[in-house]
PDB file of N, CA and C in Angstrom:
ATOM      1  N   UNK A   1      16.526  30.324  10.234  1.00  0.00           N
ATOM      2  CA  UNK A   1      16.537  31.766  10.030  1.00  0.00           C
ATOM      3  C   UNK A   1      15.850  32.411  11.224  1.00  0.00           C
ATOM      4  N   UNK A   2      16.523  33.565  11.765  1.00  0.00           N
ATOM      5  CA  UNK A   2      15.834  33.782  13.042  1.00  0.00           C
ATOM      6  C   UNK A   2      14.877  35.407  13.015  1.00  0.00           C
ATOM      7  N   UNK A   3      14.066  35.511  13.574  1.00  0.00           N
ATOM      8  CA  UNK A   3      12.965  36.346  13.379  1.00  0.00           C
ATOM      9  C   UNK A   3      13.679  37.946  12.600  1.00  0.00           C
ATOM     10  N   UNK A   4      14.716  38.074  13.113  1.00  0.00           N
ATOM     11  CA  UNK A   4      15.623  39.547  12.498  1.00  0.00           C
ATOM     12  C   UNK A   4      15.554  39.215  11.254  1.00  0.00           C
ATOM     13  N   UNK A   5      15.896  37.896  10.892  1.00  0.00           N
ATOM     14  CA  UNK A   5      16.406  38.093   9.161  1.00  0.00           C
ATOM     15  C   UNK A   5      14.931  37.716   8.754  1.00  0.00           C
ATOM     16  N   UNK A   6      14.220  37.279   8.789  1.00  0.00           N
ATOM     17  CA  UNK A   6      12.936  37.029   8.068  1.00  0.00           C
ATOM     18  C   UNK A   6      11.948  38.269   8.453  1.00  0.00           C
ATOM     19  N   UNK A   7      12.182  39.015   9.225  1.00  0.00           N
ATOM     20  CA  UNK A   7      11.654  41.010   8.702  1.00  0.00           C
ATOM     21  C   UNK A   7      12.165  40.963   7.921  1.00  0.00           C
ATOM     22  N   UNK A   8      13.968  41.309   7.876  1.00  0.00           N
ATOM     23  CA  UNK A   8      14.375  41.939   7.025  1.00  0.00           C
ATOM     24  C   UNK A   8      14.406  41.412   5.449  1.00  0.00           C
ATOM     25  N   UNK A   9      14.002  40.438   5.572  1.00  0.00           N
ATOM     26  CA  UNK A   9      13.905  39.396   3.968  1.00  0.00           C
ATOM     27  C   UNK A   9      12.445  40.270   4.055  1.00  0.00           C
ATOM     28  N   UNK A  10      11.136  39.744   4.367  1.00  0.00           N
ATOM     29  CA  UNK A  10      10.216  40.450   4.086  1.00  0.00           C
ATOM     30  C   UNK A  10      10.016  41.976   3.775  1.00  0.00           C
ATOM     31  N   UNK A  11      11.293  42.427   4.306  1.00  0.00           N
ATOM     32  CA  UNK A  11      11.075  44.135   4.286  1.00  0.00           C
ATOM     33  C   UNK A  11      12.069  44.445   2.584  1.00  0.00           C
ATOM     34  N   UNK A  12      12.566  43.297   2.366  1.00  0.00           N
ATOM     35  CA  UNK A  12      13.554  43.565   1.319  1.00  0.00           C
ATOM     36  C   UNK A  12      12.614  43.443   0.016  1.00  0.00           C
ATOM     37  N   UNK A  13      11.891  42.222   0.486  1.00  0.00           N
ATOM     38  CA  UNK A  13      10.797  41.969  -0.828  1.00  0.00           C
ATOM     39  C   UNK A  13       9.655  42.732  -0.849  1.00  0.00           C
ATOM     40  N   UNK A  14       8.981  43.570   0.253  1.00  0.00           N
ATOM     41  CA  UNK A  14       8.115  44.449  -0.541  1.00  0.00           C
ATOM     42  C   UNK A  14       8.546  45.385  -0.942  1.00  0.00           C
ATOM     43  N   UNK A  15       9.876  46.163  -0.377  1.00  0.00           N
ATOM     44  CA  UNK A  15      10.193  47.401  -1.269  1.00  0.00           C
ATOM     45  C   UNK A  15      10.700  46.810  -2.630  1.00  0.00           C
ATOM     46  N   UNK A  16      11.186  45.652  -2.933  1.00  0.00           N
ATOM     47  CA  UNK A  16      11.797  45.036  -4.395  1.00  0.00           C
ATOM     48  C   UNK A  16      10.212  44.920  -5.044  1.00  0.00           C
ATOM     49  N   UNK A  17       8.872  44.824  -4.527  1.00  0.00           N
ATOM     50  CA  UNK A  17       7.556  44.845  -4.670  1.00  0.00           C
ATOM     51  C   UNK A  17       6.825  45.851  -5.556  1.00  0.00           C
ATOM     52  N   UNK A  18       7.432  47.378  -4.590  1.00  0.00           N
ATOM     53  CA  UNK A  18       7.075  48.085  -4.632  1.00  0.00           C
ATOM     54  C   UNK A  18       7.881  49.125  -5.484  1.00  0.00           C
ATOM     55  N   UNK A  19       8.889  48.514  -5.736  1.00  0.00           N
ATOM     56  CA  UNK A  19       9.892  49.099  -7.348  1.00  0.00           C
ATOM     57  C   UNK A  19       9.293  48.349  -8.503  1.00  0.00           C
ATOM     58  N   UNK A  20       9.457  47.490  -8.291  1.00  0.00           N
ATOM     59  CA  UNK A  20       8.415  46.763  -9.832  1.00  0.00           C
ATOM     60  C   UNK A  20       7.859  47.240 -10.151  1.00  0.00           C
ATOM     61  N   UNK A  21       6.367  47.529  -8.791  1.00  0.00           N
ATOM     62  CA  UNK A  21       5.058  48.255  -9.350  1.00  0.00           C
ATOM     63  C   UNK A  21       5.239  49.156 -10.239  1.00  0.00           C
ATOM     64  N   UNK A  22       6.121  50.323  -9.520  1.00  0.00           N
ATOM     65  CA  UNK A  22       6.127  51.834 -10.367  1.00  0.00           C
ATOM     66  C   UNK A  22       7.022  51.516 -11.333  1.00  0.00           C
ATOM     67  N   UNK A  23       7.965  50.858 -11.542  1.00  0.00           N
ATOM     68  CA  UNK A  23       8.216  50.175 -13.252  1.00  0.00           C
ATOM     69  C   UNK A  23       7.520  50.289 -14.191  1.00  0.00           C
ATOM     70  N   UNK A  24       6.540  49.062 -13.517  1.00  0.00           N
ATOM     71  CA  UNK A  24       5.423  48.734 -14.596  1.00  0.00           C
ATOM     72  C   UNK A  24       4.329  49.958 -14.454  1.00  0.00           C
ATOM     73  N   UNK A  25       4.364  50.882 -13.728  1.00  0.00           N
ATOM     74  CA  UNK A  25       3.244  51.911 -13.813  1.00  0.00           C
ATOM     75  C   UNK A  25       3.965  52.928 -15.306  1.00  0.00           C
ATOM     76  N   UNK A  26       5.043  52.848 -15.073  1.00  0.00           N
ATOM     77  CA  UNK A  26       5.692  53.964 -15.796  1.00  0.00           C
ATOM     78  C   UNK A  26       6.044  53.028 -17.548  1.00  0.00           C
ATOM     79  N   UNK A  27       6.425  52.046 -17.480  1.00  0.00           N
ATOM     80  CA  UNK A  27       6.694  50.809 -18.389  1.00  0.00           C
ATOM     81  C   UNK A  27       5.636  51.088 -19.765  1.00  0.00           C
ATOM     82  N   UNK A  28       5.982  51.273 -20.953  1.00  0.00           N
ATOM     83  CA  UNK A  28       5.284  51.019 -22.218  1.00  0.00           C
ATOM     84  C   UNK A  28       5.567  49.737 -23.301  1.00  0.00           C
ATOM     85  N   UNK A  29       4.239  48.970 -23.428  1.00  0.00           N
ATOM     86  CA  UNK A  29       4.597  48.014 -24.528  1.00  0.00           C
ATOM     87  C   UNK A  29       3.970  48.549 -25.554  1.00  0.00           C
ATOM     88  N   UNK A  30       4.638  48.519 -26.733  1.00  0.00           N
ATOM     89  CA  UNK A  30       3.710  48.675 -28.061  1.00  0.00           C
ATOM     90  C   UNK A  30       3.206  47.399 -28.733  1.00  0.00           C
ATOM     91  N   UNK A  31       1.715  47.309 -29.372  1.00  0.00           N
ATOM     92  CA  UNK A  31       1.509  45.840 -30.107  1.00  0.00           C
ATOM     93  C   UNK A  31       1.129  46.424 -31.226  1.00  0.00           C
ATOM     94  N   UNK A  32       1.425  45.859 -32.436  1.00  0.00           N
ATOM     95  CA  UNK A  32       0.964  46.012 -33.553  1.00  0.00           C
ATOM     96  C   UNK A  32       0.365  45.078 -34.512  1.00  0.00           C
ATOM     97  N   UNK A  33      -0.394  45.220 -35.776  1.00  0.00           N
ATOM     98  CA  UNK A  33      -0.935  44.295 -36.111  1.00  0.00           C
ATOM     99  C   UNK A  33      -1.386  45.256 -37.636  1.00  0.00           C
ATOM    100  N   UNK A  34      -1.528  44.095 -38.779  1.00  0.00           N
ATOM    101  CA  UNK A  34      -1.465  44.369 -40.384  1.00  0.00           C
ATOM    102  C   UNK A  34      -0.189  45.391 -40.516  1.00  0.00           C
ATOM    103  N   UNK A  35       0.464  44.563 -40.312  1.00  0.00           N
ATOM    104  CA  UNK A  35       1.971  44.937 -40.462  1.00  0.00           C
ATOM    105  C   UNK A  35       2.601  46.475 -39.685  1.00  0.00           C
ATOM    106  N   UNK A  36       1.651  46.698 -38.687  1.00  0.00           N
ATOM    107  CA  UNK A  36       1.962  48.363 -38.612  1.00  0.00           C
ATOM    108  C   UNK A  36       0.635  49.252 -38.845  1.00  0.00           C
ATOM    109  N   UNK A  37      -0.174  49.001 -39.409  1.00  0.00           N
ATOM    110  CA  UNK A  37      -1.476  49.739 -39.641  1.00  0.00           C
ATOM    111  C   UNK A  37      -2.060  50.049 -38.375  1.00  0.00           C
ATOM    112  N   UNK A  38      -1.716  49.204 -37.442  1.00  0.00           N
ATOM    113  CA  UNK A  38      -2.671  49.285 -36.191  1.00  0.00           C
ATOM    114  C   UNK A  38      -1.683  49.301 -35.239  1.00  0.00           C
ATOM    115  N   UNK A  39      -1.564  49.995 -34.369  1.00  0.00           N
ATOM    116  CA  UNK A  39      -0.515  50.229 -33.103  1.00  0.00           C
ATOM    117  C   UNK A  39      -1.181  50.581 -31.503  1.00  0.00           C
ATOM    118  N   UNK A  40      -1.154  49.730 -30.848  1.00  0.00           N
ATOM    119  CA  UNK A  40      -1.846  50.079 -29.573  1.00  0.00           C
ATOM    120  C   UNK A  40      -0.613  49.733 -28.888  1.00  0.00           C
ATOM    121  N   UNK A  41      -0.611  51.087 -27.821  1.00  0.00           N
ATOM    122  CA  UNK A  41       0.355  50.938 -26.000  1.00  0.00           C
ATOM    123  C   UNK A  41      -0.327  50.915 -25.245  1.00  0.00           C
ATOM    124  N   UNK A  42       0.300  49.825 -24.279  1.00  0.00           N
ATOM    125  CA  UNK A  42      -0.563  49.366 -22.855  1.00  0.00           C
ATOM    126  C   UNK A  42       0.839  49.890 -21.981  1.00  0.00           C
ATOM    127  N   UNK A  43       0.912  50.103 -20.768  1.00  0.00           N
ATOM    128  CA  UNK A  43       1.418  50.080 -19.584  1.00  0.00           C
ATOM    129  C   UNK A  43       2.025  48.628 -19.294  1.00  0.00           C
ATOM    130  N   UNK A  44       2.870  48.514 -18.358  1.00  0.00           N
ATOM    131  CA  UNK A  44       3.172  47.206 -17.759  1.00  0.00           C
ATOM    132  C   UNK A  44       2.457  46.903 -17.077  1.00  0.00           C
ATOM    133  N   UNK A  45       1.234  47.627 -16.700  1.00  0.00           N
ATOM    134  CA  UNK A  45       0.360  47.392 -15.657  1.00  0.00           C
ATOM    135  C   UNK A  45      -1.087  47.253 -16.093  1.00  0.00           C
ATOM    136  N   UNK A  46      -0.873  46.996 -17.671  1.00  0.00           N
ATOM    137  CA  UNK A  46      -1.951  46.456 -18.394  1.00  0.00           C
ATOM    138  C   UNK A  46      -3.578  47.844 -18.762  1.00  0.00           C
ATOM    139  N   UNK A  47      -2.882  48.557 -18.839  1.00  0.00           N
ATOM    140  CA  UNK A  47      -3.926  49.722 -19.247  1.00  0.00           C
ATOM    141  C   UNK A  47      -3.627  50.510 -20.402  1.00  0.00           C
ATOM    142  N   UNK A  48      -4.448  50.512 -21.524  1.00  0.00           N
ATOM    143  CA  UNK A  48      -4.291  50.996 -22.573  1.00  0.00           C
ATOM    144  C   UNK A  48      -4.162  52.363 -22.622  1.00  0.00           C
ATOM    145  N   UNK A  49      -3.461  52.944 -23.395  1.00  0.00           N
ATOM    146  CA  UNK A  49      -2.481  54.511 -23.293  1.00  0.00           C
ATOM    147  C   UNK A  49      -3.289  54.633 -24.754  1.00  0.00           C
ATOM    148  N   UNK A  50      -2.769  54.141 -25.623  1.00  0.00           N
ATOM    149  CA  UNK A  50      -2.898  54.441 -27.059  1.00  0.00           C
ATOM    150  C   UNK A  50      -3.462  53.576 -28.077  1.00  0.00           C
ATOM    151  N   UNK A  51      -4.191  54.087 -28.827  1.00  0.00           N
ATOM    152  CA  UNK A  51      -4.240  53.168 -30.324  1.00  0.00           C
ATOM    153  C   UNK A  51      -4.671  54.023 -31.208  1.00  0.00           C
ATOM    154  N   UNK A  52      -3.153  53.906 -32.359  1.00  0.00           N
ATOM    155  CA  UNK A  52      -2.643  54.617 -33.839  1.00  0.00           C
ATOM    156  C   UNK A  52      -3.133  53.796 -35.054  1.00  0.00           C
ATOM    157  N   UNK A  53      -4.152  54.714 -35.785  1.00  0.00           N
ATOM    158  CA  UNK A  53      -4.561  53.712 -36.925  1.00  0.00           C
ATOM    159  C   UNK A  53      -3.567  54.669 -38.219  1.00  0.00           C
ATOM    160  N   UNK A  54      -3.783  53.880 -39.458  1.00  0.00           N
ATOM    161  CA  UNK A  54      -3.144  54.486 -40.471  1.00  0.00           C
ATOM    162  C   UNK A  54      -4.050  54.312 -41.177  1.00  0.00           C
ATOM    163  N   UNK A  55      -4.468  56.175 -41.368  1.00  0.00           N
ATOM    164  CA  UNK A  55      -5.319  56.449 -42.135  1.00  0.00           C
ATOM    165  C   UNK A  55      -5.254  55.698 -43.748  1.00  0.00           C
ATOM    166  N   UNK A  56      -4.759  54.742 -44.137  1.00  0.00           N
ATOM    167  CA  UNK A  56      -4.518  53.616 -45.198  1.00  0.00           C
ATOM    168  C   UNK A  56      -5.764  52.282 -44.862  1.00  0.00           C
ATOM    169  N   UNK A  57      -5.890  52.337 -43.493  1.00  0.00           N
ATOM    170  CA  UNK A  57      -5.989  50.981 -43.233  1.00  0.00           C
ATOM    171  C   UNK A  57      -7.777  51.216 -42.729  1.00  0.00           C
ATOM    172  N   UNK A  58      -8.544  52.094 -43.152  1.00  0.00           N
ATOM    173  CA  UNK A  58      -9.468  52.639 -42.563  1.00  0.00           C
ATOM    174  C   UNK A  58     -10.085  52.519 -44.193  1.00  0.00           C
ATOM    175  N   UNK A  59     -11.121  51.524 -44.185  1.00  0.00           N
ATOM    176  CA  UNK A  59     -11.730  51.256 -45.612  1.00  0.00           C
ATOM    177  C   UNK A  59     -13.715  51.109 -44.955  1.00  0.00           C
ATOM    178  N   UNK A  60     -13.923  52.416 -45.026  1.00  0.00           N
ATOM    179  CA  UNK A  60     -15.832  51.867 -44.668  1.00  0.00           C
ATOM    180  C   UNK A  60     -16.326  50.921 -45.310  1.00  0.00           C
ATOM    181  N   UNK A  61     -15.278  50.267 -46.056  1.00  0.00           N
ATOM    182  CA  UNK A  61     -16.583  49.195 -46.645  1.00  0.00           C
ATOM    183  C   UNK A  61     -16.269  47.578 -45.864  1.00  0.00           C
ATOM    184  N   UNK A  62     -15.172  47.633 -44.938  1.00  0.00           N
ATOM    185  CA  UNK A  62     -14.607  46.870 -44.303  1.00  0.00           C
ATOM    186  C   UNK A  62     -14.188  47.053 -42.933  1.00  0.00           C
ATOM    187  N   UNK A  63     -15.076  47.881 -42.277  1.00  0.00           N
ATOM    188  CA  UNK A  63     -15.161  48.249 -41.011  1.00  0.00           C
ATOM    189  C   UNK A  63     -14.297  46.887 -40.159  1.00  0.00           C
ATOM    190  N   UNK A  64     -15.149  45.901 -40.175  1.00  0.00           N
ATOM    191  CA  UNK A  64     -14.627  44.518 -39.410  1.00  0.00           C
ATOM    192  C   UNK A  64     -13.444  44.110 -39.502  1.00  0.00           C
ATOM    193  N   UNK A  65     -13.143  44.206 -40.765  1.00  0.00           N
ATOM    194  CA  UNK A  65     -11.044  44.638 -40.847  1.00  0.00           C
ATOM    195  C   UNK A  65     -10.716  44.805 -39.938  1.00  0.00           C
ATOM    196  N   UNK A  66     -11.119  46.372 -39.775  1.00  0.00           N
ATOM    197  CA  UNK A  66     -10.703  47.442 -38.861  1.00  0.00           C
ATOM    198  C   UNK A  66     -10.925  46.885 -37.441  1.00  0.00           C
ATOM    199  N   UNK A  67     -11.770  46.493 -36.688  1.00  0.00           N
ATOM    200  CA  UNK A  67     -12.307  46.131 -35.605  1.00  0.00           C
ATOM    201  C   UNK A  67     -10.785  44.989 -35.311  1.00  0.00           C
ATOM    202  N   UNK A  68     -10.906  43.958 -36.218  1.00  0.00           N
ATOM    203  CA  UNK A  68      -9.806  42.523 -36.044  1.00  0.00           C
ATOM    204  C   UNK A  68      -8.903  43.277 -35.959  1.00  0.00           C
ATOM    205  N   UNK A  69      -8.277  44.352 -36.484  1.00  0.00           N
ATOM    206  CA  UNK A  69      -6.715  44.711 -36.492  1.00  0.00           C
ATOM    207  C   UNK A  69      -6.370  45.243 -35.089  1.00  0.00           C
ATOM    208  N   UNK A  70      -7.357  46.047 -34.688  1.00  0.00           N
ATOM    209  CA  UNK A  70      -7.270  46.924 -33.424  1.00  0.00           C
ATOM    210  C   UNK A  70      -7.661  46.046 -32.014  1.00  0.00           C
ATOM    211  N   UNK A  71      -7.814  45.051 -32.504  1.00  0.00           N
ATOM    212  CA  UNK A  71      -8.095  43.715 -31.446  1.00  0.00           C
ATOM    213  C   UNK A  71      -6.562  43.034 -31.043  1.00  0.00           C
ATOM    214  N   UNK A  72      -6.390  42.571 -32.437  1.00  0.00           N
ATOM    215  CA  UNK A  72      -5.189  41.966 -32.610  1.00  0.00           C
ATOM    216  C   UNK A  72      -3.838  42.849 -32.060  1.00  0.00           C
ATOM    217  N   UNK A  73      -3.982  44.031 -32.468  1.00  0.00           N
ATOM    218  CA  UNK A  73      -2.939  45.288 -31.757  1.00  0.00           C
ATOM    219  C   UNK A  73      -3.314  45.113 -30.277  1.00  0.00           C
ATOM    220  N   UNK A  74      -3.960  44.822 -29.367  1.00  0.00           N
ATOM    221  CA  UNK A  74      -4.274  45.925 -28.642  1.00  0.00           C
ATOM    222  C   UNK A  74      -3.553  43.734 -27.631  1.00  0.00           C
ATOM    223  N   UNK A  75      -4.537  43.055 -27.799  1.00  0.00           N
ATOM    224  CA  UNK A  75      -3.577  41.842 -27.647  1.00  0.00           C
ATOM    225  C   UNK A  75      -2.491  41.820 -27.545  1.00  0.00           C
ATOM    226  N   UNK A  76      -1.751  41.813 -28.582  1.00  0.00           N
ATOM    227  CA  UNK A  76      -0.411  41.807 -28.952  1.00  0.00           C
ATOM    228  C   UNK A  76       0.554  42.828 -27.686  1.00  0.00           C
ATOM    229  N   UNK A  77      -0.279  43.512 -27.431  1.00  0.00           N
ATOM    230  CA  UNK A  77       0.805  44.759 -26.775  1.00  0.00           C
ATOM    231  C   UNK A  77       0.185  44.384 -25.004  1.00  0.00           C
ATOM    232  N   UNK A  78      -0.937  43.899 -24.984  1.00  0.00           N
ATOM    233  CA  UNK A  78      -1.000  43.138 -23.976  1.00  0.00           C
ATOM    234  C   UNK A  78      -0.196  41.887 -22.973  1.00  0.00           C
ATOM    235  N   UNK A  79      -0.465  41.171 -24.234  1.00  0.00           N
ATOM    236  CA  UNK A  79       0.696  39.827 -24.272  1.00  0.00           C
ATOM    237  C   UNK A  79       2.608  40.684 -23.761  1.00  0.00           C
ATOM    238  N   UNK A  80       2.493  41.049 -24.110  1.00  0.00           N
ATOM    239  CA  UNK A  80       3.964  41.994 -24.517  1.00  0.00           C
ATOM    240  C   UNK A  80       4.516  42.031 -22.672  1.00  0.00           C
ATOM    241  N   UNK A  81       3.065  43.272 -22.361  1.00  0.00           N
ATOM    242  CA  UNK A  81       3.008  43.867 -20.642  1.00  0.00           C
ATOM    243  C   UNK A  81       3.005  42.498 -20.101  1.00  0.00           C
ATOM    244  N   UNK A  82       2.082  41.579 -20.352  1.00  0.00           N
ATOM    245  CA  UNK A  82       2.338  40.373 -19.052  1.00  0.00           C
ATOM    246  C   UNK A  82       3.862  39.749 -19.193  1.00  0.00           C
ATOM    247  N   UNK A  83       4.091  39.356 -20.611  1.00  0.00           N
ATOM    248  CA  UNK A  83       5.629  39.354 -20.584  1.00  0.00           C
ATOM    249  C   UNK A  83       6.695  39.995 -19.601  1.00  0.00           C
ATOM    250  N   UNK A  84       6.805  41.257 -20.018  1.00  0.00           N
ATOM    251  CA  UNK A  84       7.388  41.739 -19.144  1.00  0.00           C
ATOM    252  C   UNK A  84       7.335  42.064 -17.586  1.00  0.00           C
ATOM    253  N   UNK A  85       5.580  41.847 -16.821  1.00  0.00           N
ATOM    254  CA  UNK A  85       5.729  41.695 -15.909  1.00  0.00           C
ATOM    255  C   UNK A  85       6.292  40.239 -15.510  1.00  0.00           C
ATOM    256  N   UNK A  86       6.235  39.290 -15.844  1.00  0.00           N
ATOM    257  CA  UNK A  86       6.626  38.010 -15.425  1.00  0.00           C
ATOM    258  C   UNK A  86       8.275  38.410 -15.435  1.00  0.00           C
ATOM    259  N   UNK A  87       8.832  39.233 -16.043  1.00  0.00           N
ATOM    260  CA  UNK A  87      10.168  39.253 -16.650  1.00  0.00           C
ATOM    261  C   UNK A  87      10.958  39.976 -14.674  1.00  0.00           C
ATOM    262  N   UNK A  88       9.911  40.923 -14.889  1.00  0.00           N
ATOM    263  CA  UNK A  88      10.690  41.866 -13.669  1.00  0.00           C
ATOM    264  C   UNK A  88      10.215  41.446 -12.374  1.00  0.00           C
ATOM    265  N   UNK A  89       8.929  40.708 -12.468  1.00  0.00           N
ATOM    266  CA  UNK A  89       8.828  40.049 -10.763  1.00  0.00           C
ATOM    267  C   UNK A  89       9.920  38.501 -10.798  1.00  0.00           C
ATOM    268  N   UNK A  90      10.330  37.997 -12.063  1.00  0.00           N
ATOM    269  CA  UNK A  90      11.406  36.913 -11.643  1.00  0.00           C
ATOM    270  C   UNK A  90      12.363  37.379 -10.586  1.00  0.00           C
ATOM    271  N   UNK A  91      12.736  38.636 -10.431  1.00  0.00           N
ATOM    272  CA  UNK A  91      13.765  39.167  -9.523  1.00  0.00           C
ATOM    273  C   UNK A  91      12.940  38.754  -8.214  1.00  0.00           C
ATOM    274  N   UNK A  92      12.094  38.726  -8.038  1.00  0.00           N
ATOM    275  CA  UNK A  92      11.579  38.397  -6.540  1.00  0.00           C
ATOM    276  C   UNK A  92      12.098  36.447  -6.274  1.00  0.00           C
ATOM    277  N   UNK A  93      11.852  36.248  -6.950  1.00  0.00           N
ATOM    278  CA  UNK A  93      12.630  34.508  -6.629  1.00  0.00           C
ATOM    279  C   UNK A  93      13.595  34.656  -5.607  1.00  0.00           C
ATOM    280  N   UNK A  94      14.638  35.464  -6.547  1.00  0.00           N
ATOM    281  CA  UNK A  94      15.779  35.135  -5.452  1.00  0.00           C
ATOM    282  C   UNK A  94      15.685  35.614  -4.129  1.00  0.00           C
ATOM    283  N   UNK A  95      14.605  36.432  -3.685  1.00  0.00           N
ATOM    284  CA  UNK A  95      14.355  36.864  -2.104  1.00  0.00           C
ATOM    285  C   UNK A  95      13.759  35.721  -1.631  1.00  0.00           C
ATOM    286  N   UNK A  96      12.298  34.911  -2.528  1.00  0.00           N
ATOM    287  CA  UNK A  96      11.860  34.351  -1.775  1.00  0.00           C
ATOM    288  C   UNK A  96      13.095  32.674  -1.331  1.00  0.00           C
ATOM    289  N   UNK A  97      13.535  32.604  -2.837  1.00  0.00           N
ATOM    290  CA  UNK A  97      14.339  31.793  -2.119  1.00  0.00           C
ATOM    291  C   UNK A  97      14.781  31.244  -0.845  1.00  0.00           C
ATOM    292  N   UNK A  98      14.916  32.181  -0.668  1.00  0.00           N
ATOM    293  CA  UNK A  98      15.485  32.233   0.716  1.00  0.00           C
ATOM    294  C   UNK A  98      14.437  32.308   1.765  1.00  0.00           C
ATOM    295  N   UNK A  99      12.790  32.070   2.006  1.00  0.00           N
ATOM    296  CA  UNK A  99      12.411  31.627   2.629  1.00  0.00           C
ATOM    297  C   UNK A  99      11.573  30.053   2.613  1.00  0.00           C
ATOM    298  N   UNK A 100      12.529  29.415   1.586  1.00  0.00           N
ATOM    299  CA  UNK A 100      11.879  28.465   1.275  1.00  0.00           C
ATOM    300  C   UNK A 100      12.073  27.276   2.521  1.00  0.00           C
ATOM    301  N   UNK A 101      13.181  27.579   3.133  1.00  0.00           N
ATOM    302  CA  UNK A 101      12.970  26.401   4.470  1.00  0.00           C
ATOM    303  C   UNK A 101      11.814  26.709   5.519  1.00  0.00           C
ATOM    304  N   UNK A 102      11.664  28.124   5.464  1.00  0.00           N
ATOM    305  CA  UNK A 102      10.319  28.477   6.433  1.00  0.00           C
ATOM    306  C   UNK A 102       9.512  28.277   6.285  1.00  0.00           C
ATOM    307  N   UNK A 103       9.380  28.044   4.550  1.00  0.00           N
ATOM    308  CA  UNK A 103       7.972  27.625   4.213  1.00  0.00           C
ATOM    309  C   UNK A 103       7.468  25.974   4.174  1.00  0.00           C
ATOM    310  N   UNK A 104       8.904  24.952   4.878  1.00  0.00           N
ATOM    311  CA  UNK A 104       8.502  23.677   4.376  1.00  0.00           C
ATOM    312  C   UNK A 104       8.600  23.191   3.269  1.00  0.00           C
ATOM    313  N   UNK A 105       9.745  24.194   2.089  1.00  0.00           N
ATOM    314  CA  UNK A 105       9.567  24.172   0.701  1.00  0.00           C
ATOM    315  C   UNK A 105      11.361  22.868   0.949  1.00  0.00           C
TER     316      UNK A 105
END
């Protein structure tokens, strides 16, 4: 591969880089937990937006309930965002692919 195409491979993969990012900037996962009582959104970029309790699920005599559910939500919708980032940087493979003889790969 001669120095032209390995810019232009590099120049292809950070702007394919730099579309992901704002994906995942803009990207919402929801996680939930006690069936729905507890609802937290994270970003694809792993920053919490939201967490919806149902005024049902809110018992003072069981605060710690409450604490596990909004844990478990907030996880869940976590898990979700790394998911999906792994999902949308797979598209970068097929660029690097293609520098895998440069790399000795």
């Amino acid at each position: 591969m001669g120095m032209g195409n390995l810019q232009r491979v590099a120049m292809q993969m950070q702007q394919e880089m730099d579309r992901i990012q704002a994906e995942l900037a803009e990207a919402e996962v929801e996680g939930t937990a006690g069936g729905g009582a507890v609802r937290a959104v994270v970003t694809g970029k792993q920053t919490l937006v939201s967490i919806t309790i149902d005024p049902a699920a809110v018992d003072p005599d069981d605060v710690e309930m409450l604490q596990d559910l909004v844990t478990a939500a907030v996880n869940d919708a976590l898990d979700g965002s790394r998911k999906l980032a792994e999902q949308k940087m797979g598209a970068l493979t097929s660029l690097t692919g293609g520098l895998g003889g440069l790399l000795g790969r």
